[in-house]
N, C-alpha and C. Protein backbone atom coordinates (compact mmCIF):
# COMPACT_ATOMS: atom_id res chain seq x y z
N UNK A 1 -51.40 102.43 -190.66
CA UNK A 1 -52.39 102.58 -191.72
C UNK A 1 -52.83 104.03 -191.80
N UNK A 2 -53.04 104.61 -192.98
CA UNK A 2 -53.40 105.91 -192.99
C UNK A 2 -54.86 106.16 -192.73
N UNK A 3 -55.04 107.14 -191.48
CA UNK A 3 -56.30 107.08 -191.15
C UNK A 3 -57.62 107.49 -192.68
N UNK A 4 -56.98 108.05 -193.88
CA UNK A 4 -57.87 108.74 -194.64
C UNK A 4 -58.41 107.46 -196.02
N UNK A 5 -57.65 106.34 -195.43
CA UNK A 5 -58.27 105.25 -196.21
C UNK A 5 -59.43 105.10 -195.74
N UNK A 6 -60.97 104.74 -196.91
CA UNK A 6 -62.08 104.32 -196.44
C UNK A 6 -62.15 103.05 -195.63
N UNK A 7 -61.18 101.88 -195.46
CA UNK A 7 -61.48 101.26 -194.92
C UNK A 7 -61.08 100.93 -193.59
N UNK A 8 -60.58 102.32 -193.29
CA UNK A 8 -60.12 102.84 -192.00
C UNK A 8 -61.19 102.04 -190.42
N UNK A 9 -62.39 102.57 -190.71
CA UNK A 9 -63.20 101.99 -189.96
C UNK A 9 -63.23 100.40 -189.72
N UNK A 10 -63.29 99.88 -190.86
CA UNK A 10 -63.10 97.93 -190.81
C UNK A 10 -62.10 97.38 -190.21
N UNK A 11 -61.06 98.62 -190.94
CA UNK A 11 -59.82 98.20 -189.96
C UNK A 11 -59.65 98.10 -188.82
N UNK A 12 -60.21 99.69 -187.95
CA UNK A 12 -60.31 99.05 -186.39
C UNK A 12 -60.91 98.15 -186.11
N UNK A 13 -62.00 97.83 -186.49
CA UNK A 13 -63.13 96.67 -185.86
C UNK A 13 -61.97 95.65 -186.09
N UNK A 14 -61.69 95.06 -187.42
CA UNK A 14 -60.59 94.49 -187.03
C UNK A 14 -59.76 93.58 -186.25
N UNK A 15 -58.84 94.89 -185.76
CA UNK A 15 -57.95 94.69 -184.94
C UNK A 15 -58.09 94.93 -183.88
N UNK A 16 -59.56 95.44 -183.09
CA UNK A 16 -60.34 95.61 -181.82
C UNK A 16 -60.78 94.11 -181.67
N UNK A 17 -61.05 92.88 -183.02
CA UNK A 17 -61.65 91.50 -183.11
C UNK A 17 -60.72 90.70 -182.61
N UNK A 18 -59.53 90.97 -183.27
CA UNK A 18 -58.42 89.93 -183.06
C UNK A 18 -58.38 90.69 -181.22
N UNK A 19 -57.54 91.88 -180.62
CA UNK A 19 -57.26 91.75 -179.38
C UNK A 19 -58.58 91.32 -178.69
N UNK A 20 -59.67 91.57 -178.99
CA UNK A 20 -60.88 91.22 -177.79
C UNK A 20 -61.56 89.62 -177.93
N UNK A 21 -61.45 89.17 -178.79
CA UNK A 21 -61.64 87.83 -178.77
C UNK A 21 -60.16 87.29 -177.91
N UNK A 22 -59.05 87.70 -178.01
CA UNK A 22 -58.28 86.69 -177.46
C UNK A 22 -58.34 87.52 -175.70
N UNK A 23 -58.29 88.61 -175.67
CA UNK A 23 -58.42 88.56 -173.84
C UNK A 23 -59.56 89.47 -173.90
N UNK A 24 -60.33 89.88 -174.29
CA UNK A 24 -61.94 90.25 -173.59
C UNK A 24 -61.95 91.55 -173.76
N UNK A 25 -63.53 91.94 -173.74
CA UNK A 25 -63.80 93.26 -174.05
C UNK A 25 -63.13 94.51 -173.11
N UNK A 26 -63.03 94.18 -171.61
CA UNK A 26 -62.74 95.00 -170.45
C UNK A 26 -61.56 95.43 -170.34
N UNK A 27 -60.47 94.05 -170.87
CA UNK A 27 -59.40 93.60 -170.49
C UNK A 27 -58.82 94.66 -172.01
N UNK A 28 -59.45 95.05 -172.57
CA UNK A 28 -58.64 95.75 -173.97
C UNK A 28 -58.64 97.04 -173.46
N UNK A 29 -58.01 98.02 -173.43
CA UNK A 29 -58.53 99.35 -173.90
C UNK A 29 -58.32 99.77 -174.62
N UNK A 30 -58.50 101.35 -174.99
CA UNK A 30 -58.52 102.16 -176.24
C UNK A 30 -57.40 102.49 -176.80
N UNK A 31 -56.28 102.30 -175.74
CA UNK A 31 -54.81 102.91 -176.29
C UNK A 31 -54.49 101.61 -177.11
N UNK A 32 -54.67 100.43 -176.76
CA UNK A 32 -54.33 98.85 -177.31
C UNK A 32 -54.60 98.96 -178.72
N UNK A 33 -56.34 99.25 -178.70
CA UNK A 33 -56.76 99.20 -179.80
C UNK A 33 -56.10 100.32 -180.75
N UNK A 34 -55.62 101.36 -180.93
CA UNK A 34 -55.32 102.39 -181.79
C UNK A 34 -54.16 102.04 -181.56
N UNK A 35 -53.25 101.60 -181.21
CA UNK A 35 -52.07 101.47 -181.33
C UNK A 35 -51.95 100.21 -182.41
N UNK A 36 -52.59 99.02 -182.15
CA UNK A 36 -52.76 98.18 -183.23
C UNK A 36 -53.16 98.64 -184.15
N UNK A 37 -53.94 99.62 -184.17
CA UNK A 37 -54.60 99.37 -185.62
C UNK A 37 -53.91 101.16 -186.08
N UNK A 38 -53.06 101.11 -185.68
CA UNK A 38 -52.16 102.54 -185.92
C UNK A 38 -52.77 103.64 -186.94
N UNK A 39 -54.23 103.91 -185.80
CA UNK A 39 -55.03 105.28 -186.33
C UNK A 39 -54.81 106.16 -184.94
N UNK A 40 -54.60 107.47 -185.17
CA UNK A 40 -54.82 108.17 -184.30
C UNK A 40 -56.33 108.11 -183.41
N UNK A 41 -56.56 108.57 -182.35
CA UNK A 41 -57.63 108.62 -181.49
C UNK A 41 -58.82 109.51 -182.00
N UNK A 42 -58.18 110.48 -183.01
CA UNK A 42 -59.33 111.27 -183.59
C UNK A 42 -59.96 110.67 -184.62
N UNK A 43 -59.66 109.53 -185.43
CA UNK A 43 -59.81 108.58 -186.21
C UNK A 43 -60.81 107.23 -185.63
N UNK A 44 -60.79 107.17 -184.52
CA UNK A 44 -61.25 106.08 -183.72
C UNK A 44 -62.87 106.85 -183.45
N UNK A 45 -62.89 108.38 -182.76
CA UNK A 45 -63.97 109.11 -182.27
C UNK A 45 -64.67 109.50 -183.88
N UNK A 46 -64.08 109.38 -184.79
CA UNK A 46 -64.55 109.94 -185.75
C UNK A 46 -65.74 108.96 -186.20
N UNK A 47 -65.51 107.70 -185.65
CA UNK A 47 -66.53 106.16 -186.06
C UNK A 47 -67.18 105.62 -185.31
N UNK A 48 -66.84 106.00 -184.25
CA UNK A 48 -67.41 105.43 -182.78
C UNK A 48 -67.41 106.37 -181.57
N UNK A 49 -68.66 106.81 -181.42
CA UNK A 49 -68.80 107.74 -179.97
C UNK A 49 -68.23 107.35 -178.54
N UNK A 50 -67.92 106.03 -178.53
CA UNK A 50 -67.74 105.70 -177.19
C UNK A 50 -66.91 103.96 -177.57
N UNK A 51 -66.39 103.46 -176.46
CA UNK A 51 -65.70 101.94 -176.83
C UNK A 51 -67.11 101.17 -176.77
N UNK A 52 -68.46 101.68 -175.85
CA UNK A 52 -69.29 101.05 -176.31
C UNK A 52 -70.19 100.75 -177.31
N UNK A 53 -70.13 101.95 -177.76
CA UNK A 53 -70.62 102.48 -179.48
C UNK A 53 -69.33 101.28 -180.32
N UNK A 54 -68.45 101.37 -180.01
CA UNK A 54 -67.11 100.50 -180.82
C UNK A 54 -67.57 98.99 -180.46
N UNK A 55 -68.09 98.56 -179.45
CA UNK A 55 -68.49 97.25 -178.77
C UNK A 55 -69.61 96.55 -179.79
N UNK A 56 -70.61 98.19 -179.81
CA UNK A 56 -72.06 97.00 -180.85
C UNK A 56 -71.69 97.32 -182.39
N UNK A 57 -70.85 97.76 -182.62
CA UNK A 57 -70.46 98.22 -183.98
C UNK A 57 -69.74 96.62 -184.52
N UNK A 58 -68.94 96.01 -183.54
CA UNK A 58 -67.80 95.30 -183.52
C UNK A 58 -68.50 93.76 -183.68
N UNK A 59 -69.58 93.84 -182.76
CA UNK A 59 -70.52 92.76 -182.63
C UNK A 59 -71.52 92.38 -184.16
N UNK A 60 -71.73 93.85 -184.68
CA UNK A 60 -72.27 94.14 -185.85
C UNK A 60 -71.84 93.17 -186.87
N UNK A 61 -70.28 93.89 -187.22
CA UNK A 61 -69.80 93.46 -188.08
C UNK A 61 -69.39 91.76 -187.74
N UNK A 62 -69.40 91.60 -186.89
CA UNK A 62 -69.08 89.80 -186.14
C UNK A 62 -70.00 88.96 -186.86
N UNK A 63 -71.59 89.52 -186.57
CA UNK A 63 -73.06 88.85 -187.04
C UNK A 63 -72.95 88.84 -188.36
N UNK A 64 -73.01 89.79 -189.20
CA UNK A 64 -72.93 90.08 -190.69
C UNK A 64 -71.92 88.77 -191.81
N UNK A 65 -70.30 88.68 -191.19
CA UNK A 65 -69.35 87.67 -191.19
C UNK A 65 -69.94 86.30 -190.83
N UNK A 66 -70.14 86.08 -189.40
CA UNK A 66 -70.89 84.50 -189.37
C UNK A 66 -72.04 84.22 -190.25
N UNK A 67 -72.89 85.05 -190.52
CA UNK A 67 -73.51 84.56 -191.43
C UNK A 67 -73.22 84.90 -192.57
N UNK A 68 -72.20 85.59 -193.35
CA UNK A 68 -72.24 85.18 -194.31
C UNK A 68 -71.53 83.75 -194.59
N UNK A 69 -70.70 83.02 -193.55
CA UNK A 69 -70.03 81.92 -193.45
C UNK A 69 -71.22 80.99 -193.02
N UNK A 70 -72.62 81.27 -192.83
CA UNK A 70 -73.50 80.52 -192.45
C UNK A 70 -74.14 80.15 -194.04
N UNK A 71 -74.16 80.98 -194.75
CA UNK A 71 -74.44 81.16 -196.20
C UNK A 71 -73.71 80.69 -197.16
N UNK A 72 -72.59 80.75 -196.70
CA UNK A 72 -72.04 79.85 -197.60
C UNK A 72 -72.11 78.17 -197.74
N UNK A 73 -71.70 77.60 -196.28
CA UNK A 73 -72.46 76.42 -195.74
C UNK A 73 -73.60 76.20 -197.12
N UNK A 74 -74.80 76.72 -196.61
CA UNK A 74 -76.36 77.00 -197.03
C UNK A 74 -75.75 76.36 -198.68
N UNK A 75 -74.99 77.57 -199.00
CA UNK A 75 -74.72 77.08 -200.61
C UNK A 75 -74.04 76.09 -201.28
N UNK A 76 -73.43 75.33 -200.10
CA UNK A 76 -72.52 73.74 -200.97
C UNK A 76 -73.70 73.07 -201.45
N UNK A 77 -73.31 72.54 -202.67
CA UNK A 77 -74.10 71.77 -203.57
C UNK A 77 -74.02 70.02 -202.82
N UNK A 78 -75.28 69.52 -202.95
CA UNK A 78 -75.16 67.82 -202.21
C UNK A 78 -75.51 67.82 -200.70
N UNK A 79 -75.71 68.73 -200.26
CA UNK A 79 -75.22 68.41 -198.85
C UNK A 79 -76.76 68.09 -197.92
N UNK A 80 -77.37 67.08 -197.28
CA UNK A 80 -78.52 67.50 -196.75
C UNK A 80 -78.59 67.85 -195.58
N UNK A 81 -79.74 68.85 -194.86
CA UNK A 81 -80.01 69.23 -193.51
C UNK A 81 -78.84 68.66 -192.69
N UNK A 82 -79.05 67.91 -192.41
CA UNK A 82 -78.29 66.69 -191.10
C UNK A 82 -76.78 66.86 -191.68
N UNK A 83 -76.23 66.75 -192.49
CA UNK A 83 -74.72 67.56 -192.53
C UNK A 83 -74.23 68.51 -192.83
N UNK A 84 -75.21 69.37 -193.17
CA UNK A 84 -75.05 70.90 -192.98
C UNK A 84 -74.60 71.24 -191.87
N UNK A 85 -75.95 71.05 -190.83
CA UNK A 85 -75.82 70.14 -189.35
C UNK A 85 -74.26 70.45 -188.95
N UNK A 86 -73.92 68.56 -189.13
CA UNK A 86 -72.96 68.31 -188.45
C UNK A 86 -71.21 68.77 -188.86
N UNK A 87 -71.34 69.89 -190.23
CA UNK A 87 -70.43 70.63 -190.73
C UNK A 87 -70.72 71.70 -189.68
N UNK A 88 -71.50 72.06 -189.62
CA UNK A 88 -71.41 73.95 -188.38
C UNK A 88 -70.96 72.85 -187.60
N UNK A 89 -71.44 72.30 -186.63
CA UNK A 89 -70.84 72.24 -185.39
C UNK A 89 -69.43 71.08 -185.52
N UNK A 90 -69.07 70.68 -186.95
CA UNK A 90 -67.46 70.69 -186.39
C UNK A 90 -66.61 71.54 -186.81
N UNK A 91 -67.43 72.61 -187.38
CA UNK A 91 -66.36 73.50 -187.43
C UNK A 91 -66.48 74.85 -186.19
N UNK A 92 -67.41 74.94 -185.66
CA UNK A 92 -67.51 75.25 -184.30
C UNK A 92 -66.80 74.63 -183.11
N UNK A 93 -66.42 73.48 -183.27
CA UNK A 93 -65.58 72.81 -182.41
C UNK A 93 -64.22 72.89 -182.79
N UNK A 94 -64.18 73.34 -183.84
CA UNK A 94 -62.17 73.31 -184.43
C UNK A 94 -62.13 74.99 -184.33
N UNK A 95 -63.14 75.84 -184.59
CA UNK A 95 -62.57 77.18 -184.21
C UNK A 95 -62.68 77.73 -183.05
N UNK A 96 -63.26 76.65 -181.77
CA UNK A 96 -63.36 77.39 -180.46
C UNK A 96 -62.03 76.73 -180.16
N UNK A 97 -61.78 75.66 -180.19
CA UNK A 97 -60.19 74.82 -179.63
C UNK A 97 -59.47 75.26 -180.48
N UNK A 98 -59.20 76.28 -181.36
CA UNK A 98 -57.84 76.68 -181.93
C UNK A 98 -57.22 77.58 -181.40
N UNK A 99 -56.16 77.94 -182.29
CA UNK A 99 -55.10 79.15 -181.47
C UNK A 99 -55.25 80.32 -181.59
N UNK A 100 -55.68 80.60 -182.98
CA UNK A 100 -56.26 81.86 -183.69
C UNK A 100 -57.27 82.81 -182.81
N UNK A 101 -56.87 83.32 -182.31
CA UNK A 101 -57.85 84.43 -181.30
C UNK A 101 -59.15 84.86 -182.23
N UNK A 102 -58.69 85.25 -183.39
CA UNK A 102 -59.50 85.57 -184.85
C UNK A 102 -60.68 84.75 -185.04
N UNK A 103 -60.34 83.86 -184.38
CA UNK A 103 -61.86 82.49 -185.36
C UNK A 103 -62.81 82.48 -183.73
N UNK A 104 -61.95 82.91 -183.02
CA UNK A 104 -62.74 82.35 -181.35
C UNK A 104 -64.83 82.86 -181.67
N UNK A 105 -65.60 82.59 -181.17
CA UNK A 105 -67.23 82.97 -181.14
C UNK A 105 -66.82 84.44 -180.23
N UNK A 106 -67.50 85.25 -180.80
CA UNK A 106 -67.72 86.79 -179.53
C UNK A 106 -68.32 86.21 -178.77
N UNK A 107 -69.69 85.72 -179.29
CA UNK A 107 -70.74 85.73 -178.44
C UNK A 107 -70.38 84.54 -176.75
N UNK A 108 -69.46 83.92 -177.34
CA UNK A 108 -68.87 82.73 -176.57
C UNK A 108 -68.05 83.64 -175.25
N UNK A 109 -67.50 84.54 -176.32
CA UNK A 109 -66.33 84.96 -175.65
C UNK A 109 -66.98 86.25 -174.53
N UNK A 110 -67.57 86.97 -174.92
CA UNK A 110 -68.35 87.87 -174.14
C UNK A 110 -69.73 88.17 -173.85
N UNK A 111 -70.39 87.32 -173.85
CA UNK A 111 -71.75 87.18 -173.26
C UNK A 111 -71.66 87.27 -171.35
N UNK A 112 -70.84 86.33 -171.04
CA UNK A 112 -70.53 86.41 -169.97
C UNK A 112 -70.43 88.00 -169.48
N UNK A 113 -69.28 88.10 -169.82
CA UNK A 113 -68.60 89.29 -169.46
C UNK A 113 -69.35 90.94 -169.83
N UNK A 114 -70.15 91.26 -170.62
CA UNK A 114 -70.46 92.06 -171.39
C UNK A 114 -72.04 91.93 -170.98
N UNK A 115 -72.31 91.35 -170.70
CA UNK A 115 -73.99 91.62 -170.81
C UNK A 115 -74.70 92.03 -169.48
N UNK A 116 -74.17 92.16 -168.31
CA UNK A 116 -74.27 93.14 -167.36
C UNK A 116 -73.78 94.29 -167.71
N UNK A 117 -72.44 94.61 -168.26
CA UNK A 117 -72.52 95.70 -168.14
C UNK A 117 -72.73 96.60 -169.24
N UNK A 118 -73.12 96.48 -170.80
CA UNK A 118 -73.53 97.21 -171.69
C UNK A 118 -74.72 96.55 -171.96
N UNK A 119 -76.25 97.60 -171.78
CA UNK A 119 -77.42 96.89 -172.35
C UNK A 119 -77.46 97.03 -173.84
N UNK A 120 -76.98 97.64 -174.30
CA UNK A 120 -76.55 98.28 -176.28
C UNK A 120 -75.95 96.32 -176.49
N UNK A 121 -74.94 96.28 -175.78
CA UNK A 121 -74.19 95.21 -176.02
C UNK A 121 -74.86 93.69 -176.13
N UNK A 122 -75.35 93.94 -175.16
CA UNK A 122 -76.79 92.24 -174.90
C UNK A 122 -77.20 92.52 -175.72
N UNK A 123 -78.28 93.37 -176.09
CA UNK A 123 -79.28 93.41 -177.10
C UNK A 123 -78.68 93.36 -178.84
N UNK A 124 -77.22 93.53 -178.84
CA UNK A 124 -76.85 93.28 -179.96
C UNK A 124 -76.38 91.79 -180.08
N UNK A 125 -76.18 90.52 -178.97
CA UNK A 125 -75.41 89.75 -179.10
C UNK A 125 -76.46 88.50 -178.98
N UNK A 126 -77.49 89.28 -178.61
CA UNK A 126 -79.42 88.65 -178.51
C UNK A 126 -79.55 88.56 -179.80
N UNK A 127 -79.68 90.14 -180.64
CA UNK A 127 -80.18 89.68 -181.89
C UNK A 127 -79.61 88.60 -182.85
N UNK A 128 -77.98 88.60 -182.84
CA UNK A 128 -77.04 87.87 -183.28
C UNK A 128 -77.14 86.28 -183.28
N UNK A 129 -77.51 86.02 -181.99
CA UNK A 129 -77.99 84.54 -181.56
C UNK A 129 -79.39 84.06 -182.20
N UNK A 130 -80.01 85.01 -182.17
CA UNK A 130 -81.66 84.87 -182.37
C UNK A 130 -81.40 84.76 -184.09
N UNK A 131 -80.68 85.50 -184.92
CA UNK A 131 -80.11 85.28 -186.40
C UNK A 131 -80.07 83.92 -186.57
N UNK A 132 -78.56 83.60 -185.89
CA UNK A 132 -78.27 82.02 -185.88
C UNK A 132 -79.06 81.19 -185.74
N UNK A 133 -80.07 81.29 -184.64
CA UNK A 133 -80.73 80.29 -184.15
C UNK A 133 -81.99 79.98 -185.66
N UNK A 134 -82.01 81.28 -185.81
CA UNK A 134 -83.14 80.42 -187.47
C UNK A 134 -82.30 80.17 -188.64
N UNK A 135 -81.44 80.39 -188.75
CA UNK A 135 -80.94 79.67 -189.89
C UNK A 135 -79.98 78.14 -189.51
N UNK A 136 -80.37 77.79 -188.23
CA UNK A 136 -79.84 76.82 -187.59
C UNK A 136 -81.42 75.88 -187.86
N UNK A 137 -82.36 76.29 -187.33
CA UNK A 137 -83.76 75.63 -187.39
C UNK A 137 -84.04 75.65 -189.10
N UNK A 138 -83.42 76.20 -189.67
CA UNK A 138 -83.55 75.97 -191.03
C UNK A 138 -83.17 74.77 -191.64
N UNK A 139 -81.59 74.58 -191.40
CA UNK A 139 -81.07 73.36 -191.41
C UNK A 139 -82.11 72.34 -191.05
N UNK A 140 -82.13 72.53 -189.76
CA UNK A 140 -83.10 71.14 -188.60
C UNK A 140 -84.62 70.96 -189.57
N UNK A 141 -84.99 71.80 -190.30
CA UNK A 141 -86.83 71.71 -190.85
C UNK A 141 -86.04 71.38 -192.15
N UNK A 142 -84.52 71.25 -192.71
CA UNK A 142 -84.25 71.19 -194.38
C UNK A 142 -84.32 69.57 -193.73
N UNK A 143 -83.50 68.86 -192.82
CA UNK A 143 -83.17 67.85 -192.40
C UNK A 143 -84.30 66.93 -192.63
N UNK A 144 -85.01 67.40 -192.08
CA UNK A 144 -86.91 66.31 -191.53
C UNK A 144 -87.44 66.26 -192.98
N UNK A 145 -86.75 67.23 -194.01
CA UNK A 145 -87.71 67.11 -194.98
C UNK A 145 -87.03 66.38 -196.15
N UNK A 146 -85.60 66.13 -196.24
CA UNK A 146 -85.19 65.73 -196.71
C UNK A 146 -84.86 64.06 -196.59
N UNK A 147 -85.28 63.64 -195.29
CA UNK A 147 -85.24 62.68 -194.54
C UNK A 147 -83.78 62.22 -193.57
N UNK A 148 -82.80 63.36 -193.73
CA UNK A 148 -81.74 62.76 -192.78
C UNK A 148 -81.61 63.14 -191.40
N UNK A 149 -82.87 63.56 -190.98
CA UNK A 149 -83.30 64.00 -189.56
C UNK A 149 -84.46 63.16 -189.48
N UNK A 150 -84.54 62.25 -188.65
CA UNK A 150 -85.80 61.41 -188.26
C UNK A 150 -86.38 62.27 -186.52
N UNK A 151 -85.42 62.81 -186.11
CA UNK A 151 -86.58 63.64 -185.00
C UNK A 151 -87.56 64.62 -185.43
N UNK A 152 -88.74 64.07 -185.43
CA UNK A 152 -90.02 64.92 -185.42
C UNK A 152 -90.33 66.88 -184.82
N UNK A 153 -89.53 66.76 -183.88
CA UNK A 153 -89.89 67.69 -182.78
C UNK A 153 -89.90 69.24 -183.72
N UNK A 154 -90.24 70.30 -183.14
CA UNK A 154 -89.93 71.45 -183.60
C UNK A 154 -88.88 72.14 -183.97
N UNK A 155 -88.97 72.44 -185.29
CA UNK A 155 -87.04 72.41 -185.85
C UNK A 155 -86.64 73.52 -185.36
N UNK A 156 -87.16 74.84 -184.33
CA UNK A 156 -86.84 75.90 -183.68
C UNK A 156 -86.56 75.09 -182.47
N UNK A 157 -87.35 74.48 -181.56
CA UNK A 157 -87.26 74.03 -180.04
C UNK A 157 -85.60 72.87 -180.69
N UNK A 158 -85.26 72.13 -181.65
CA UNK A 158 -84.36 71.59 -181.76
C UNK A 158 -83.19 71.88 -181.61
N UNK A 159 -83.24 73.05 -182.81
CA UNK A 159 -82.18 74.56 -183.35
C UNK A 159 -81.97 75.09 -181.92
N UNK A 160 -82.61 75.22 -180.87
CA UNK A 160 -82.29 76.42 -179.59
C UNK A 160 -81.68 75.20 -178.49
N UNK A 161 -81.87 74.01 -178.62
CA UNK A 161 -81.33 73.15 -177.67
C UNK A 161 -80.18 72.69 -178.29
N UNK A 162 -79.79 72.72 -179.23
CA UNK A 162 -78.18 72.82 -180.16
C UNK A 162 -77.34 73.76 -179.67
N UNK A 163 -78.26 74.83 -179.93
CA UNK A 163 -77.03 76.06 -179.83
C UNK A 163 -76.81 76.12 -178.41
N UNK A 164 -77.41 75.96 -177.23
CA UNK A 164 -77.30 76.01 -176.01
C UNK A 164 -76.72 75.44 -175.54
N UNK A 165 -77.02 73.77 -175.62
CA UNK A 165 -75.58 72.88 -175.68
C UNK A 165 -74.37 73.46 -176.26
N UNK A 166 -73.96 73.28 -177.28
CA UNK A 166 -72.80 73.80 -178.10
C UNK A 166 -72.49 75.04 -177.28
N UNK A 167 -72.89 76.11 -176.81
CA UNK A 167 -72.54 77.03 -176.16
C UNK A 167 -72.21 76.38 -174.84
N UNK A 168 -72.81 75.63 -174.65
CA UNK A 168 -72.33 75.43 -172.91
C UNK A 168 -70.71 74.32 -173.03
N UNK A 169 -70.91 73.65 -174.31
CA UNK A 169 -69.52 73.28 -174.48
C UNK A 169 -68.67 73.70 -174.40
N UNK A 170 -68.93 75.19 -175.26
CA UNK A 170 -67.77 75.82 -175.42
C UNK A 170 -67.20 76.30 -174.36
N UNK A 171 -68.05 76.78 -173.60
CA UNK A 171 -67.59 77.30 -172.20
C UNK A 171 -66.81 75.97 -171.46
N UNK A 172 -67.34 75.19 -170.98
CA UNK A 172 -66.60 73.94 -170.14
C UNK A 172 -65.16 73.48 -171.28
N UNK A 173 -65.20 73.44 -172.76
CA UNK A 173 -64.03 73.58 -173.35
C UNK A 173 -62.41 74.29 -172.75
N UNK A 174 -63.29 75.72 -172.64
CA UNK A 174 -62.14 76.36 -171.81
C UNK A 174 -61.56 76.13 -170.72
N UNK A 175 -62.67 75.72 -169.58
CA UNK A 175 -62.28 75.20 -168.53
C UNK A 175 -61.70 74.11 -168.09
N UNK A 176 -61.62 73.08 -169.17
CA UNK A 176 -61.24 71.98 -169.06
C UNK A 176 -59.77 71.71 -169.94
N UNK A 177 -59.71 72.37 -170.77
CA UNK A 177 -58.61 72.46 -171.79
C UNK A 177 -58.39 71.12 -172.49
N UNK A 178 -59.90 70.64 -172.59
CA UNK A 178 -59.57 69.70 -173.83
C UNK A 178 -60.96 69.66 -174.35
N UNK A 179 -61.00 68.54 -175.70
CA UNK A 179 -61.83 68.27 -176.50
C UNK A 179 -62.89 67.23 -175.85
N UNK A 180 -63.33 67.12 -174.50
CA UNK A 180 -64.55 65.97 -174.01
C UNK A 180 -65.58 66.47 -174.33
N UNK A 181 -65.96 68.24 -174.36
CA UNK A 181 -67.26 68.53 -174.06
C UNK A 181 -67.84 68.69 -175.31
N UNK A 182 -66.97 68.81 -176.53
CA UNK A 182 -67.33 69.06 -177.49
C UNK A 182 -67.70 67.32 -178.14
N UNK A 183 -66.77 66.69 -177.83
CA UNK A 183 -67.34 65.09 -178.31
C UNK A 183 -68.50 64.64 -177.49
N UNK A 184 -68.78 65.20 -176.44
CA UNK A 184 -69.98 65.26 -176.04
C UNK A 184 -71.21 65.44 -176.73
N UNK A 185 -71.18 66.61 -176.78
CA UNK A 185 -71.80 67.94 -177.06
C UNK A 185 -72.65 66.98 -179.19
N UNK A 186 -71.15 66.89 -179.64
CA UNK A 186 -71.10 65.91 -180.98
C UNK A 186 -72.30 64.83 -180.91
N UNK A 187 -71.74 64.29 -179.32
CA UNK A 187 -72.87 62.68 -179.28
C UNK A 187 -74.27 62.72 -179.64
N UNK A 188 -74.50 64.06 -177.89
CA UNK A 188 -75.41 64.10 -178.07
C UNK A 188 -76.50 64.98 -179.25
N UNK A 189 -76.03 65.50 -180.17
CA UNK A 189 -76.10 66.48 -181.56
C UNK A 189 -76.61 65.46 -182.07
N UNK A 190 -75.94 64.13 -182.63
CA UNK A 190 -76.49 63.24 -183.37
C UNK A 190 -77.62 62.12 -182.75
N UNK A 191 -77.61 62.13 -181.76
CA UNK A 191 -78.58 61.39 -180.93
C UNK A 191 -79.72 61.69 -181.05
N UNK A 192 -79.82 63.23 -180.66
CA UNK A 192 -80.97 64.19 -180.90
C UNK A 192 -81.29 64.08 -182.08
N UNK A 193 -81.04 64.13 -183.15
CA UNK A 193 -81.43 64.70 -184.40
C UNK A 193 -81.56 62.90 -184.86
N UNK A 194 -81.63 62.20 -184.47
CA UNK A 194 -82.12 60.91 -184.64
C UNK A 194 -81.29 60.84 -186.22
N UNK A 195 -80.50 60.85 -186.89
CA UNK A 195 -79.41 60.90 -188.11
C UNK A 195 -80.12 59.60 -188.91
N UNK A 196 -80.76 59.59 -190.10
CA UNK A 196 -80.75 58.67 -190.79
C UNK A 196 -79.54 58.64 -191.92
């Protein structure tokens, strides 16, 4: 790609998304990345001061994408709270068990790994979660009001015990190499949210 295209920059993020979602932020380096995304190194420094400057940049553009795929959701016509709902999290369950390195969660993928050692990095993958988590409690307060959520409880305290679960699925997902934790994870989703 010619480094003097404007979308030179998107491009690395990119192709820094696809290699670091499929083996990890540590596990990449800089030669990987510019070689994929076939910009010279002065092209890379020209956008990013450091791979960690490239790390919250990368995370940036990650947050910006999920939600606008959170927004779109938001915008199907018909749909109430409670399967808004249960549309994110099956499609959270078909893009953490797929093959596509591309669709994998960052935050899934490097929270672990990344948040000891870049504080730039946590604090970008904090705000990211903390995003999700209200337009997740959005859903959960559209649900109660629409009536296809009969749990009462606080549609934030609901929204943060979703995503925590679902995150802890995802993790035991990997470890297990199959689909239990997520049909789990499913059960108890609808249990909770009491589904009328």
């Amino acid at each position: 790609m010619n480094s003097e295209r404007p979308d030179t920059r998107q491009h690395i993020l990119a192709c820094g998304q696809q290699l670091i979602a499929a083996k990890g932020f540590v596990a990449v380096g800089l030669a990987e990345i510019l070689t994929t995304a076939k910009v010279p190194k002065g092209s890379f420094y020209h956008y990013f001061a450091s791979k960690e400057a490239f790390g919250v940049a990368l995370l940036e553009s990650y947050e910006a994408s999920y939600l606008n795929r959170l927004a779109a959701l938001n915008a199907r016509p018909g749909l109430k709270g409670a399967q808004r709902l249960l549309t994110y999290f099956e499609r959270w369950a078909e893009t953490q068990r797929g093959d596509d390195a591309a669709e994998y969660c960052l935050i899934v993928k490097l929270s672990a790994e990344v948040a000891d050692l870049s504080e730039a990095m946590r604090a970008r993958m904090l705000s990211a979660t903390d995003a999700v988590l209200r337009e997740l409690a959005g859903h959960v307060s559209a649900g109660q009001a629409d009536g296809s959520i009969g749990n009462p409880q606080d549609a934030a305290a609901l929204a943060q015990w979703l995503y925590e679960a679902w995150l802890g699925a995802s993790l035991l997902a990997k470890l297990r190499r199959d689909d239990s934790a997520f049909a789990g994870a499913m059960e108890k989703t609808r249990e909770l949210l009491q589904l009328n």
